[in-house]
Protein backbone atom coordinates (compact mmCIF):
# COMPACT_ATOMS: atom_id res chain seq x y z
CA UNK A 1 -68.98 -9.79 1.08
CA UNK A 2 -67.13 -6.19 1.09
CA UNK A 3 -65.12 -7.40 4.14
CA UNK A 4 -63.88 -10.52 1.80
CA UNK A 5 -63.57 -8.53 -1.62
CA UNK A 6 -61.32 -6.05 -0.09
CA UNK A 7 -59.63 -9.08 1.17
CA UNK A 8 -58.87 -10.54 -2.23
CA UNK A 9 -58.10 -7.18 -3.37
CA UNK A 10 -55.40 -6.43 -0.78
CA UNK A 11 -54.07 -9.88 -1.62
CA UNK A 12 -53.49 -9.26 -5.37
CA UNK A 13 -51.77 -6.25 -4.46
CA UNK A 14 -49.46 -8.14 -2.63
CA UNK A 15 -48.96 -10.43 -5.13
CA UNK A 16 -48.35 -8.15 -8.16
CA UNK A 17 -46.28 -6.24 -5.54
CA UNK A 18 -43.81 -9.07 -4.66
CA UNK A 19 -41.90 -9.43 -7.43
CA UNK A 20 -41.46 -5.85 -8.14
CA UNK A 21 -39.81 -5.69 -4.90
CA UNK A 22 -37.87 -8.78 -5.40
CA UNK A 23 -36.15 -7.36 -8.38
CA UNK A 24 -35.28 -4.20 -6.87
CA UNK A 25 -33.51 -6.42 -3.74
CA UNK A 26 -31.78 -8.24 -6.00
CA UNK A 27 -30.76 -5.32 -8.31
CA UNK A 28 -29.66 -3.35 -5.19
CA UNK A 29 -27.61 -6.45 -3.44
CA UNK A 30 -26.25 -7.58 -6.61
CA UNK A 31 -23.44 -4.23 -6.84
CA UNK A 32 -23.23 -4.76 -2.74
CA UNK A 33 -21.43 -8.24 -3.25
CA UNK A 34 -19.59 -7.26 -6.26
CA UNK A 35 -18.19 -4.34 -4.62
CA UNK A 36 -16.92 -6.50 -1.99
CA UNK A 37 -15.14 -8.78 -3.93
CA UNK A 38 -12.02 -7.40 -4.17
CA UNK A 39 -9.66 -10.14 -5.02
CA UNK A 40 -7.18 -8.06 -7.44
CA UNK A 41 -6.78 -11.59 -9.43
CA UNK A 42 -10.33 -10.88 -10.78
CA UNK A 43 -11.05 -7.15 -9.95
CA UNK A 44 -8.59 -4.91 -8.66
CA UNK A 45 -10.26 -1.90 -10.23
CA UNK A 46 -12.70 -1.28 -7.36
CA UNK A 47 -11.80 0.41 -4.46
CA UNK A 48 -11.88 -1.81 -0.94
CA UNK A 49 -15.21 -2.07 0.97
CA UNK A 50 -13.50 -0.91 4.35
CA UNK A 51 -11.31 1.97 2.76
CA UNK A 52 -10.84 3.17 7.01
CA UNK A 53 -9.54 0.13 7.75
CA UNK A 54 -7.47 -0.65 5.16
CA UNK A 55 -5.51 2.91 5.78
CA UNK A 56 -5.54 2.46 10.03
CA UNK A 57 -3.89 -1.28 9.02
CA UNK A 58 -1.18 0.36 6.35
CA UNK A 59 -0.72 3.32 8.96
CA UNK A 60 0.79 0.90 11.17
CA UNK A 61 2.99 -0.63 9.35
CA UNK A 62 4.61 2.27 7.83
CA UNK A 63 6.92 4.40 9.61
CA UNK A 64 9.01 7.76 8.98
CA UNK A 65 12.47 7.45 7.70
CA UNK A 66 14.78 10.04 9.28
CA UNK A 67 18.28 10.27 8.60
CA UNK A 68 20.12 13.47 10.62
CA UNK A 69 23.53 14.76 9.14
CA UNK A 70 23.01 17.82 12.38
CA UNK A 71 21.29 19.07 14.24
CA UNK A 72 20.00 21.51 11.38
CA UNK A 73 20.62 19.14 8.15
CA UNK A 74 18.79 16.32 7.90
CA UNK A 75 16.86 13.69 5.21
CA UNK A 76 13.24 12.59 5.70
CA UNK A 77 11.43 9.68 3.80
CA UNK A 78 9.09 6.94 4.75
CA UNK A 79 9.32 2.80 5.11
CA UNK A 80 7.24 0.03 5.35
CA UNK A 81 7.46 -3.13 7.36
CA UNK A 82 8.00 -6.49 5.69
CA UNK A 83 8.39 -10.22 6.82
CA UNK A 84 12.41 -10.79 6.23
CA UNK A 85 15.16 -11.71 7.58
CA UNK A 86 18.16 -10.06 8.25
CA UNK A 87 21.91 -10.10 10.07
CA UNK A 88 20.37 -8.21 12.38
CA UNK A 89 16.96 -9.99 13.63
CA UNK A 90 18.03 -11.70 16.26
CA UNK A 91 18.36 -8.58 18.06
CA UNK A 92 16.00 -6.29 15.85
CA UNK A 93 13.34 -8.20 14.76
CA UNK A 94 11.58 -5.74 12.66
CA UNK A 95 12.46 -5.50 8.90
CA UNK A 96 11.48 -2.39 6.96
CA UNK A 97 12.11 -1.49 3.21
CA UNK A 98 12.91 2.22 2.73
CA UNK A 99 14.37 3.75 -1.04
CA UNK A 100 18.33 3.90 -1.21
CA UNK A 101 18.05 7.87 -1.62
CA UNK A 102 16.23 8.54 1.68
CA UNK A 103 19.72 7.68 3.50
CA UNK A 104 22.18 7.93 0.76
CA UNK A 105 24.40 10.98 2.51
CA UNK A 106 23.61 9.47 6.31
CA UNK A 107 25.66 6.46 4.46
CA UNK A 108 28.37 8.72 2.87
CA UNK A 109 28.61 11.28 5.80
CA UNK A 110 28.35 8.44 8.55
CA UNK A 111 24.60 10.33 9.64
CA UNK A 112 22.50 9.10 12.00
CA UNK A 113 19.24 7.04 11.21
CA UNK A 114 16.25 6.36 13.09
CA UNK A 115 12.94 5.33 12.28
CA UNK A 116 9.53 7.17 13.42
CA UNK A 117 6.09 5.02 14.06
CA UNK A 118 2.66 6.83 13.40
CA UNK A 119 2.36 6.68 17.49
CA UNK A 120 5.87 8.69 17.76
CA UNK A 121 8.12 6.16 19.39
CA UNK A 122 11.31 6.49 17.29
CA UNK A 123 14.09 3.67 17.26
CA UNK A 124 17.65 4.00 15.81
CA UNK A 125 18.38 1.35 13.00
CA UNK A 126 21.08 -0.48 11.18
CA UNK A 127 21.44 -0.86 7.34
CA UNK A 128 21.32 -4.50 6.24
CA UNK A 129 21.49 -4.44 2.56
CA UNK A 130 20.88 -1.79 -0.26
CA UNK A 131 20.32 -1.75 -3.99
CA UNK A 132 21.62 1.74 -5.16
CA UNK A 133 20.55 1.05 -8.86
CA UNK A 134 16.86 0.44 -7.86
CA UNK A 135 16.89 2.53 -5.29
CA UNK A 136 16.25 0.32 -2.13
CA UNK A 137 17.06 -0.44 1.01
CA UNK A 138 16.53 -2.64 4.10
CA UNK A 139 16.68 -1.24 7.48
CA UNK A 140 16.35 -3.63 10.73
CA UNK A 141 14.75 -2.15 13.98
CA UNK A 142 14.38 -3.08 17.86
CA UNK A 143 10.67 -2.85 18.06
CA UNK A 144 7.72 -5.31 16.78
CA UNK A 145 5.73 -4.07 14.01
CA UNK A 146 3.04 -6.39 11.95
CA UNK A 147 4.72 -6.77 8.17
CA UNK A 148 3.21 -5.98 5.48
CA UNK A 149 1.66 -9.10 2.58
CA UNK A 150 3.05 -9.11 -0.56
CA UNK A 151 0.29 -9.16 -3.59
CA UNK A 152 0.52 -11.93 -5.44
CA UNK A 153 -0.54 -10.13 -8.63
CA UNK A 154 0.92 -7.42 -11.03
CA UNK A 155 -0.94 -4.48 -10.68
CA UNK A 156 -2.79 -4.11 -14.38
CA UNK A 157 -3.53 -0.59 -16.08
CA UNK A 158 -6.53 0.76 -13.91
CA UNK A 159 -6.36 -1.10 -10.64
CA UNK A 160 -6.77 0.97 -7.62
CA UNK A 161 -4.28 1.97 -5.31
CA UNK A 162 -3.23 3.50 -2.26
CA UNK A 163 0.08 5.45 -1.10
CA UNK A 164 1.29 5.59 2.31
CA UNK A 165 4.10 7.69 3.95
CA UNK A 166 5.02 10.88 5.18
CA UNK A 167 4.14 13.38 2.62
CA UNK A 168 5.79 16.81 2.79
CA UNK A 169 6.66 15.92 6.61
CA UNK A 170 2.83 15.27 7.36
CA UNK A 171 2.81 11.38 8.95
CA UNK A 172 0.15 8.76 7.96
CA UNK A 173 -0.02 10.60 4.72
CA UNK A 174 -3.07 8.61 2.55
CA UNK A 175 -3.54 9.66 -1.66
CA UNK A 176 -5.32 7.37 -3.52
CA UNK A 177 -4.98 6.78 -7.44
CA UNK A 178 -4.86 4.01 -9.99
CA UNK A 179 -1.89 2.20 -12.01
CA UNK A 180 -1.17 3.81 -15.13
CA UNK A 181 1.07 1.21 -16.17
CA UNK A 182 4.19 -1.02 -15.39
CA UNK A 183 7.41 -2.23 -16.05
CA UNK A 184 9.37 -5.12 -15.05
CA UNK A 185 11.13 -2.47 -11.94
CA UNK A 186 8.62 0.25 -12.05
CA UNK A 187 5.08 1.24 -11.35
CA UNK A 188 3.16 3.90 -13.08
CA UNK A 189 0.65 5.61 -10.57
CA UNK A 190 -1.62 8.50 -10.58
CA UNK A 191 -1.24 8.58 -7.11
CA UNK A 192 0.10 11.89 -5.87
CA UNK A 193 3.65 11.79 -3.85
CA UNK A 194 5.39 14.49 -2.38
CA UNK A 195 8.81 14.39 -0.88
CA UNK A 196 8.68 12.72 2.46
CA UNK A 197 6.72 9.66 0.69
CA UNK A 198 9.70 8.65 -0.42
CA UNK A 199 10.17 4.50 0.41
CA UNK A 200 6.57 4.07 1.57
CA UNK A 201 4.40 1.36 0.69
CA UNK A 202 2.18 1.67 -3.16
CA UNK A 203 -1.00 -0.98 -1.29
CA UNK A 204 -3.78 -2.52 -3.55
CA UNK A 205 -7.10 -2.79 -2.66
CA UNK A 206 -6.48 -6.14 -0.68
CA UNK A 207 -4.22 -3.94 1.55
CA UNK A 208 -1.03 -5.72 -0.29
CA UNK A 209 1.80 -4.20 -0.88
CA UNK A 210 2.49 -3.43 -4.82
CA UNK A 211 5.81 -1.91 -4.32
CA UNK A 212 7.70 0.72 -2.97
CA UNK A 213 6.74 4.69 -3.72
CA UNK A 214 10.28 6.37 -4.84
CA UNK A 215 9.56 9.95 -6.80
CA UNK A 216 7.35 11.98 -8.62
CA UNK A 217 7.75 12.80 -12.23
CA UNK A 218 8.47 16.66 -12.92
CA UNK A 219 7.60 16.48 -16.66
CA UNK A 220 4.87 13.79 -16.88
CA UNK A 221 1.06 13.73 -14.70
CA UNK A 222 2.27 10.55 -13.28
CA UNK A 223 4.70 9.18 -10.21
CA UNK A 224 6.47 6.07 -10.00
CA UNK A 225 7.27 3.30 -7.78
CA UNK A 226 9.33 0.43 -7.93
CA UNK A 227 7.81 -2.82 -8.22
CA UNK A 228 8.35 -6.14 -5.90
CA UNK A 229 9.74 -7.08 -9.65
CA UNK A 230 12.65 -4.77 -8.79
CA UNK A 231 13.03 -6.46 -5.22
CA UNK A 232 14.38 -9.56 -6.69
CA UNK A 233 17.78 -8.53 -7.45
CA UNK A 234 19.15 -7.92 -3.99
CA UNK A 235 16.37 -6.86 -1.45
CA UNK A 236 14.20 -10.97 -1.18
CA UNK A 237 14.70 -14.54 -3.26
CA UNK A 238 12.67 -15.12 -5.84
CA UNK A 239 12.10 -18.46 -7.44
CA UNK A 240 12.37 -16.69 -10.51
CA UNK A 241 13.96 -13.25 -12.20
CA UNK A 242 11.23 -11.63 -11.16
CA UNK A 243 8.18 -11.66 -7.87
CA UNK A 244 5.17 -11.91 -10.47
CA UNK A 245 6.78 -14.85 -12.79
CA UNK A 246 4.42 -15.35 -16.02
């Protein structure tokens, strides 16, 4: 009779105990899924689950902009790779989108200007097409390098973000922050950028590219990029004025 008391006791135990632990699976998976669901579209405020591998992806697609007046003057800034055709891609297939500043004076001065991957193989490049009052430019490369997506979605106040480049001369260069706002050419970020980040991609937290990082603001706590909005002028078609149509 103890034997099968105890029984029944250890039994109720369980079953009081069941649901309790239920509710704290549930409670515990329930911010698991949500915080993988990072389709921007319906929550771009959360960072991505796989923060390593969104970086290691972005690192490789983003290179370092050099553009060498001498042997003792020289511009650096950063670019990132993006599916797009140019005059040049029959014989240099890769396309990369750099800011117009980063190799203003190698235009004016006739300087050299070679691009830099995060493994240190460097390639010389030729200027397709630039857009001096947005301050972009496309550069075409001999080497294969995986492009960049596009997001298909205006970044909103808040989302997370990521910039990418070569900050202060220091490659694969990672600062995370948040949109502070946007215009219909321009991105508000908290981000920090330094010089060297210059043309480098602004990534969401899909690992799309938002736009393209151009300078830091001296008299606000904020830096700006320039949207795909601003693309649409002269750097890629859009069906519309601007990328994200309303």
């Amino acid at each position: 009779m103890k034997n099968e008391s105890a029984t029944k006791f250890i039994a109720f135990l369980a079953i009081i105990a069941t649901p309790f632990a239920l509710g704290a699976f549930v409670l515990a998976w329930a911010p698991a899924s949500q915080y993988s669901f990072t389709d921007p579209q319906y929550d771009g405020y959360v960072p991505p689950r796989d923060i390593a591998g969104l970086v290691e992806r972005t690192q490789d697609s983003t290179v370092t902009v050099n553009c060498d007046l001498s042997k003792k003057e020289g511009y650096i800034g950063s670019g990132w790779v993006i599916k797009l055709k140019t005059k040049f891609s029959k014989e240099m297939p890769t396309s990369i989108i750099t800011n117009h500043h980063v190799i203003d004076l190698c235009l004016e001065k006739k300087g050299k200007i070679t691009i830099r991957t995060l493994a240190g193989k460097e390639f010389p490049v030729e200027v397709d097409k630039f857009d001096k009052k947005r301050d972009l430019a496309v550069l075409a490369a001999n080497t294969k390098l995986k492009p960049l997506q596009l997001s298909q979605y205006p970044p909103l106040p808040g989302y997370w973000l990521m910039a990418v480049g070569t900050a202060d001369g220091f490659e694969g260069s990672v600062a995370f922050g948040n949109a502070l706002n946007w215009t219909a050419t321009e991105v508000f970020i908290t981000a920090n950028i330094s010089h060297g980040n210059s043309g480098g991609p602004l990534i969401d937290n899909e690992g799309n590219v938002i736009g393209t990082n151009t300078f830091g603001s001296k008299k606000e706590q904020y830096n700006i990029a320039m949207s795909l909005d601003a693309m649409c002028k002269k750097i890629i078609k859009c069906e519309g004025e601007y990328y994200w149509n309303d």
